[in-house]
C-alpha atoms as a PDB file:
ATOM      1  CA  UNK A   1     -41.732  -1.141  32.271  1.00  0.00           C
ATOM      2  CA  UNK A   2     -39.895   2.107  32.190  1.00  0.00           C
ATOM      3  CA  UNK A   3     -40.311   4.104  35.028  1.00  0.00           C
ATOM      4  CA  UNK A   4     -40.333   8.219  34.850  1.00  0.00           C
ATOM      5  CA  UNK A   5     -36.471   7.933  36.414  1.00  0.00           C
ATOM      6  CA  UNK A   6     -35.633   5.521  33.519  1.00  0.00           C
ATOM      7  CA  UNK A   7     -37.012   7.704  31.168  1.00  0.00           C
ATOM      8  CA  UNK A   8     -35.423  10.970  31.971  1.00  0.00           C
ATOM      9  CA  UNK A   9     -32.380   9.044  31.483  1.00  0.00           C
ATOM     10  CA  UNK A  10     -32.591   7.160  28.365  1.00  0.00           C
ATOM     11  CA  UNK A  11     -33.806  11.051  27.586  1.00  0.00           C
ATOM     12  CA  UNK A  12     -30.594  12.222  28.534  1.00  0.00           C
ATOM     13  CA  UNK A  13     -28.136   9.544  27.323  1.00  0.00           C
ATOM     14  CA  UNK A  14     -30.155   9.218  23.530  1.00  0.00           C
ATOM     15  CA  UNK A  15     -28.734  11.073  20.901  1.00  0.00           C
ATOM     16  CA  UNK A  16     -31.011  13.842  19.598  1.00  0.00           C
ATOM     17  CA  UNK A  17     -30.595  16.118  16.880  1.00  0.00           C
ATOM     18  CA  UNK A  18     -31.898  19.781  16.990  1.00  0.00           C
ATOM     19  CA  UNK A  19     -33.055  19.255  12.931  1.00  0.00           C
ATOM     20  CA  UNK A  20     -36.446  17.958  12.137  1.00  0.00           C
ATOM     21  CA  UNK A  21     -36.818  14.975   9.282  1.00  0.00           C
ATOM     22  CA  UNK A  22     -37.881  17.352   7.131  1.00  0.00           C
ATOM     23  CA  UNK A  23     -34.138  19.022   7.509  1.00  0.00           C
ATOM     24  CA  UNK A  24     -32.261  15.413   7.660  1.00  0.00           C
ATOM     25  CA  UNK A  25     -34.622  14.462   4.303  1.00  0.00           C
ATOM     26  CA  UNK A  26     -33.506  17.891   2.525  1.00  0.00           C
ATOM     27  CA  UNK A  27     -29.683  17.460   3.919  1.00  0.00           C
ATOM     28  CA  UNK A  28     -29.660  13.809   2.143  1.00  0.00           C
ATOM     29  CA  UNK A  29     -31.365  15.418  -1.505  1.00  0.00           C
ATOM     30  CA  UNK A  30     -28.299  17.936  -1.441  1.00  0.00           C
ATOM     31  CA  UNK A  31     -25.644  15.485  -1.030  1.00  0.00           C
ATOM     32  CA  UNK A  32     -27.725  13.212  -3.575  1.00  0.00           C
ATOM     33  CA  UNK A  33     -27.299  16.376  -6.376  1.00  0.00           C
ATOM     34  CA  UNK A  34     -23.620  17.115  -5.267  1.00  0.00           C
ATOM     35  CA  UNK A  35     -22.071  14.356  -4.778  1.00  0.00           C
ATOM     36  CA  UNK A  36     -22.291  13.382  -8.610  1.00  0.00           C
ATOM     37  CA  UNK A  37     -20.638  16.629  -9.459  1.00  0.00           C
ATOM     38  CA  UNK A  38     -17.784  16.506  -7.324  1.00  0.00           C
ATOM     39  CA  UNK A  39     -16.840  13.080  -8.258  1.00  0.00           C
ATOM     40  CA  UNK A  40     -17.181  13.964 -12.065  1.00  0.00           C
ATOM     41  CA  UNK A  41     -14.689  16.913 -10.970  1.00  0.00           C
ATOM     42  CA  UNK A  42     -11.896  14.568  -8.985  1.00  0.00           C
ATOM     43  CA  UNK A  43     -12.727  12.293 -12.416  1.00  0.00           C
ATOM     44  CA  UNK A  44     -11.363  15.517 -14.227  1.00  0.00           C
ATOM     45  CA  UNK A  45      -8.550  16.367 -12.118  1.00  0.00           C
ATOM     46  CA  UNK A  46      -7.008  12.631 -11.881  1.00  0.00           C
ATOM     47  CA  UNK A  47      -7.280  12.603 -15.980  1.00  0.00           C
ATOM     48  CA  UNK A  48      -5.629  15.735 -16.278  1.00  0.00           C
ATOM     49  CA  UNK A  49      -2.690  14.949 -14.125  1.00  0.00           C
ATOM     50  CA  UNK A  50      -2.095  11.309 -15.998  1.00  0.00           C
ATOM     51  CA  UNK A  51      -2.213  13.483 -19.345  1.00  0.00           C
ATOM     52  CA  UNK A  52       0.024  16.520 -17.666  1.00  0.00           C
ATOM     53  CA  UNK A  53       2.733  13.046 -16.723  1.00  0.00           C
ATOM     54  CA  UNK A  54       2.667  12.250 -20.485  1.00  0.00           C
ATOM     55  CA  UNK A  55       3.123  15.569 -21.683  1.00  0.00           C
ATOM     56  CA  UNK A  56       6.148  15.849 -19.030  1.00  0.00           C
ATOM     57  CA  UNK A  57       6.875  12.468 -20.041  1.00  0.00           C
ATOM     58  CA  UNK A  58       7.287  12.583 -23.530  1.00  0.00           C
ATOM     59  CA  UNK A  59       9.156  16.123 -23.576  1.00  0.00           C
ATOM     60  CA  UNK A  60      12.084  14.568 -21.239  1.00  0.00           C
ATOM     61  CA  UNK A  61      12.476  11.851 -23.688  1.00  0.00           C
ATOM     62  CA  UNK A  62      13.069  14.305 -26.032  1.00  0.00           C
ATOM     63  CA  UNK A  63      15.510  16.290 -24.078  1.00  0.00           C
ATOM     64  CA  UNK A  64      17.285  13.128 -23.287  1.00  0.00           C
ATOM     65  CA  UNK A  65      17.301  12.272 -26.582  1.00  0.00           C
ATOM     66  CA  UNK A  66      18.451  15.595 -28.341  1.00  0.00           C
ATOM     67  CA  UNK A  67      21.530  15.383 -25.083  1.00  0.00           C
ATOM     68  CA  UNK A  68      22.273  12.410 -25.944  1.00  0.00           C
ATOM     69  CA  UNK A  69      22.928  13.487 -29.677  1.00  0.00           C
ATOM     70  CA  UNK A  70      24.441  17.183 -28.706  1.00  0.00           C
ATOM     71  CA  UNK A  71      27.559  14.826 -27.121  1.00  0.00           C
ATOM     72  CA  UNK A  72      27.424  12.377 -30.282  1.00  0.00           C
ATOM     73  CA  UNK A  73      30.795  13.767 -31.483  1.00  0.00           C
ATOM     74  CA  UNK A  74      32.677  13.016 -28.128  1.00  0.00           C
ATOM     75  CA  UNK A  75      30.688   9.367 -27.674  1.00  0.00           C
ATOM     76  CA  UNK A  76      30.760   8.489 -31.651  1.00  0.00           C
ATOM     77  CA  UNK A  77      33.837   6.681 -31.043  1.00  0.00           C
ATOM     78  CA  UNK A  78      33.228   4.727 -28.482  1.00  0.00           C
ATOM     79  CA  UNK A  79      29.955   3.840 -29.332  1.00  0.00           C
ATOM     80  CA  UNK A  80      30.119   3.130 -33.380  1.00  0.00           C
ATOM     81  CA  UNK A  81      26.491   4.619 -33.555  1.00  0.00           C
ATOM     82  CA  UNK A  82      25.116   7.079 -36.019  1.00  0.00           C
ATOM     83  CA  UNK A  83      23.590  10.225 -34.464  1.00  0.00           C
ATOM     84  CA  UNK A  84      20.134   9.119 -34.905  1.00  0.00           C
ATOM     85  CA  UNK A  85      20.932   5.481 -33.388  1.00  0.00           C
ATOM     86  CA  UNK A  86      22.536   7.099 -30.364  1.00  0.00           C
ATOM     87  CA  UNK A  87      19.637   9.168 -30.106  1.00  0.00           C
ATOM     88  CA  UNK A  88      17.076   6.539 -30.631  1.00  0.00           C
ATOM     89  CA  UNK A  89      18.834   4.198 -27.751  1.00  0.00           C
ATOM     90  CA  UNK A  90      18.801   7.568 -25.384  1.00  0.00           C
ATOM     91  CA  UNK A  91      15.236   7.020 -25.629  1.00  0.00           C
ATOM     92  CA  UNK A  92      14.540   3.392 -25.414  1.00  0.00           C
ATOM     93  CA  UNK A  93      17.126   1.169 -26.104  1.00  0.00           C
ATOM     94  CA  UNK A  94      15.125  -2.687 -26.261  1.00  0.00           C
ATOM     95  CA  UNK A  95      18.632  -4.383 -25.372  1.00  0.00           C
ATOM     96  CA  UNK A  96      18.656  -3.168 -21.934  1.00  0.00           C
ATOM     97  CA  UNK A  97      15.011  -2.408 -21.833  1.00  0.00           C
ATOM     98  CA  UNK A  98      15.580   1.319 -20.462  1.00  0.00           C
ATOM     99  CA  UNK A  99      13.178   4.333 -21.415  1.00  0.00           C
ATOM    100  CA  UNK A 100      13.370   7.910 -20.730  1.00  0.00           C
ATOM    101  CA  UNK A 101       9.602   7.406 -21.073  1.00  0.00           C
ATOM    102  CA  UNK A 102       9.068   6.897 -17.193  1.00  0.00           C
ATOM    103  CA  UNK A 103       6.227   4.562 -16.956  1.00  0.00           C
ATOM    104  CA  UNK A 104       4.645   5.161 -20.226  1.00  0.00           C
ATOM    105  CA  UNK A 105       4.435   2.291 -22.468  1.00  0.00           C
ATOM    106  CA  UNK A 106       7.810   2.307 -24.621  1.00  0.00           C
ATOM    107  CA  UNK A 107       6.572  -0.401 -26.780  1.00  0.00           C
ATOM    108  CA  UNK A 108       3.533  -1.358 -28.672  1.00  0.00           C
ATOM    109  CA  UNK A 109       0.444   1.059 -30.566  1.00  0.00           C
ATOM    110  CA  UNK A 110       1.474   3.905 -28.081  1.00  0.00           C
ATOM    111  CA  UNK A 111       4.865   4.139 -29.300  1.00  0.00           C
ATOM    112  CA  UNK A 112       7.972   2.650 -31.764  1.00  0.00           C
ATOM    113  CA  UNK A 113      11.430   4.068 -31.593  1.00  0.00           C
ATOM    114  CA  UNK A 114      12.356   3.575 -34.822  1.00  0.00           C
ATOM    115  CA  UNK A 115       8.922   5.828 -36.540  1.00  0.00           C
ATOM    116  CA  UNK A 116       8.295   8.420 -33.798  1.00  0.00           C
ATOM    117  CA  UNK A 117      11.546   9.429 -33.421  1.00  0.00           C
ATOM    118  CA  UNK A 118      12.325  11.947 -36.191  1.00  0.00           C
ATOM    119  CA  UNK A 119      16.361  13.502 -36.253  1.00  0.00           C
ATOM    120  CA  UNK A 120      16.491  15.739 -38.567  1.00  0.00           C
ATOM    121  CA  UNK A 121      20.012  16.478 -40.156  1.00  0.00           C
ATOM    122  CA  UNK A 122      21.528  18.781 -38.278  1.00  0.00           C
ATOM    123  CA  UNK A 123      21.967  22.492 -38.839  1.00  0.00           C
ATOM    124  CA  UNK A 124      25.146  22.979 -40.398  1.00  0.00           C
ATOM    125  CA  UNK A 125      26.212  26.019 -38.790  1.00  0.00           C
ATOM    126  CA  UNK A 126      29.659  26.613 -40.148  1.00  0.00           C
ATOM    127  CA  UNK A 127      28.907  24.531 -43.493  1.00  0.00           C
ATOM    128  CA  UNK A 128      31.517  22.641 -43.587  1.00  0.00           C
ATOM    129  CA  UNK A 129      29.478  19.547 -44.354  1.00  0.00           C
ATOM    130  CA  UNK A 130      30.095  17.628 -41.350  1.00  0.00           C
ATOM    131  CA  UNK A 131      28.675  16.760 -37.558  1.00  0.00           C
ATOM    132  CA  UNK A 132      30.763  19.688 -35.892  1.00  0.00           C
ATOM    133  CA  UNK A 133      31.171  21.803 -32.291  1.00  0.00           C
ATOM    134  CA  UNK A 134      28.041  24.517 -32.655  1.00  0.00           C
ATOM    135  CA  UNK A 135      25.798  22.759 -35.407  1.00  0.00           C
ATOM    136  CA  UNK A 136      22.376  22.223 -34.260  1.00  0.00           C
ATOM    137  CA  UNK A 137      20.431  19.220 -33.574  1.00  0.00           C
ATOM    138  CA  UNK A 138      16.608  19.315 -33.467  1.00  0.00           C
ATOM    139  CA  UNK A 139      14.840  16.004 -31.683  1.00  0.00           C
ATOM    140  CA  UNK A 140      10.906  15.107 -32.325  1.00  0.00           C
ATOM    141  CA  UNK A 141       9.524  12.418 -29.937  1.00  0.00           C
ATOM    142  CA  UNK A 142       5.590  11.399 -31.043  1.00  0.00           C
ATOM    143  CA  UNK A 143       3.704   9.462 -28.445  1.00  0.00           C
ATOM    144  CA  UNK A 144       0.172   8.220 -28.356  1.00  0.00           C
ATOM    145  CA  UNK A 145      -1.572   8.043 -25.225  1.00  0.00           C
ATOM    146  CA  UNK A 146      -4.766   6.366 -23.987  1.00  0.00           C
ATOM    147  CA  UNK A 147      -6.163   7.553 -21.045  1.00  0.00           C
ATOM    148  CA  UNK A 148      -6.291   4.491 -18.418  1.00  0.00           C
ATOM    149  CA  UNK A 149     -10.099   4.589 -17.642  1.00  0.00           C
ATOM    150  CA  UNK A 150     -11.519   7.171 -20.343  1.00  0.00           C
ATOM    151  CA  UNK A 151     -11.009   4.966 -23.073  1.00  0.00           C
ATOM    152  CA  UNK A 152     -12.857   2.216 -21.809  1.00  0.00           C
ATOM    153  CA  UNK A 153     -15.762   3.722 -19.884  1.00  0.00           C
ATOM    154  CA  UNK A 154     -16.431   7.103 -21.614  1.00  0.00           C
ATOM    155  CA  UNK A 155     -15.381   6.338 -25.628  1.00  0.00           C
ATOM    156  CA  UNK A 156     -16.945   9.788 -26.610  1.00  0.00           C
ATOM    157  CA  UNK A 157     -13.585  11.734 -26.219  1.00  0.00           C
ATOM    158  CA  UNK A 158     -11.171  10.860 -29.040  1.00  0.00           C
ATOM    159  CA  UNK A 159      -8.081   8.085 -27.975  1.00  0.00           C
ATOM    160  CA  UNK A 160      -5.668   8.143 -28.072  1.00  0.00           C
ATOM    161  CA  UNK A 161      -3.836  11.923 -27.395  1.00  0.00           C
ATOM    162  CA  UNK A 162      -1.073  12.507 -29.568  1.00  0.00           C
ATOM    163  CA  UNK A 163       1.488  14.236 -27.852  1.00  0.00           C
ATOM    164  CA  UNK A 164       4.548  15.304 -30.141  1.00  0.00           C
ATOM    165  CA  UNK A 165       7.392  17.163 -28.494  1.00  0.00           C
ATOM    166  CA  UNK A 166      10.642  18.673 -30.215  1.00  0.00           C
ATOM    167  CA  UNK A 167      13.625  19.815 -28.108  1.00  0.00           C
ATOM    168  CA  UNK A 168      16.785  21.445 -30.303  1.00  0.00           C
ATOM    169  CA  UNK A 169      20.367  21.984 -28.952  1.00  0.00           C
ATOM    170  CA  UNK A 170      23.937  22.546 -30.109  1.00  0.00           C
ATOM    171  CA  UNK A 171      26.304  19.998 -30.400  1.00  0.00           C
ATOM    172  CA  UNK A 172      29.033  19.900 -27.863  1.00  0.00           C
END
């Protein structure tokens, strides 16, 4: 049995809210209606920065690519490549298994070295009809990218991206 003592303490120690039900019920419905829109939004901005890392991806393979090929005429020697081999392995080489991809797929449906990699002849600045100091070099990379989760629980939006990406520069 609680005496009045008892009760003006349990009174006193309880924690008590200054909101009615009514304003805990109406509390709970706005989080209910919010809360779906604000995860569809952090949805949004996690899918945009995966496809902003491909797009970032994809253009430094180009640019290490089109490097790679703007120094072919010191390396050529060395290396017994053609331009467009030395460019290819800038970009993946499958012997040592390194990509200027990052961590996007080098391999597979997403991606093949040897079809979306286009190297144009170069420019032939001073028309001579050779690879010379000045000429320039125009890289294409293509890459296909799937979003990690959108493909597989919305398939509405069309998979996978293409991202193409062409860098030019003057060989060295």
């Amino acid at each position: 049995m609680m005496t009045h003592l008892t009760m003006r303490a349990h009174y006193l120690l309880a924690p008590h809210s200054s909101r009615s039900p009514r304003q805990r019920g109406q509390a709970a419905v706005e989080t209910a209606l919010l809360l779906p829109a604000l995860v569809i939004l952090l949805f949004g901005i996690i899918m945009t920065g995966f496809t902003f890392y491909a797009f970032i991806q994809v253009s430094n393979a180009a640019r290490e690519g089109a490097r790679a090929g703007s120094l072919y005429r010191i390396t050529q020697a060395t290396s017994g490549l053609t331009l467009v081999q030395t460019v290819r392995q800038a970009i993946y080489d499958p012997g040592t298994g390194s990509s200027a991809l990052g961590f996007l797929t080098p391999t597979g449906s997403s991606f093949n070295v040897t079809s979306d990699v286009s190297v144009p002849a170069p420019v032939d600045i001073d028309g001579d009809g050779t690879i010379s100091s000045g000429d320039r070099l125009t890289v294409t990379v293509t890459y296909r990218y799937s979003l990690p989760i959108l493909s597989v629980m919305l398939p509405v939006f069309p998979q996978p991206i293409v991202i193409v990406r062409s860098v030019e520069m003057e060989i060295q």
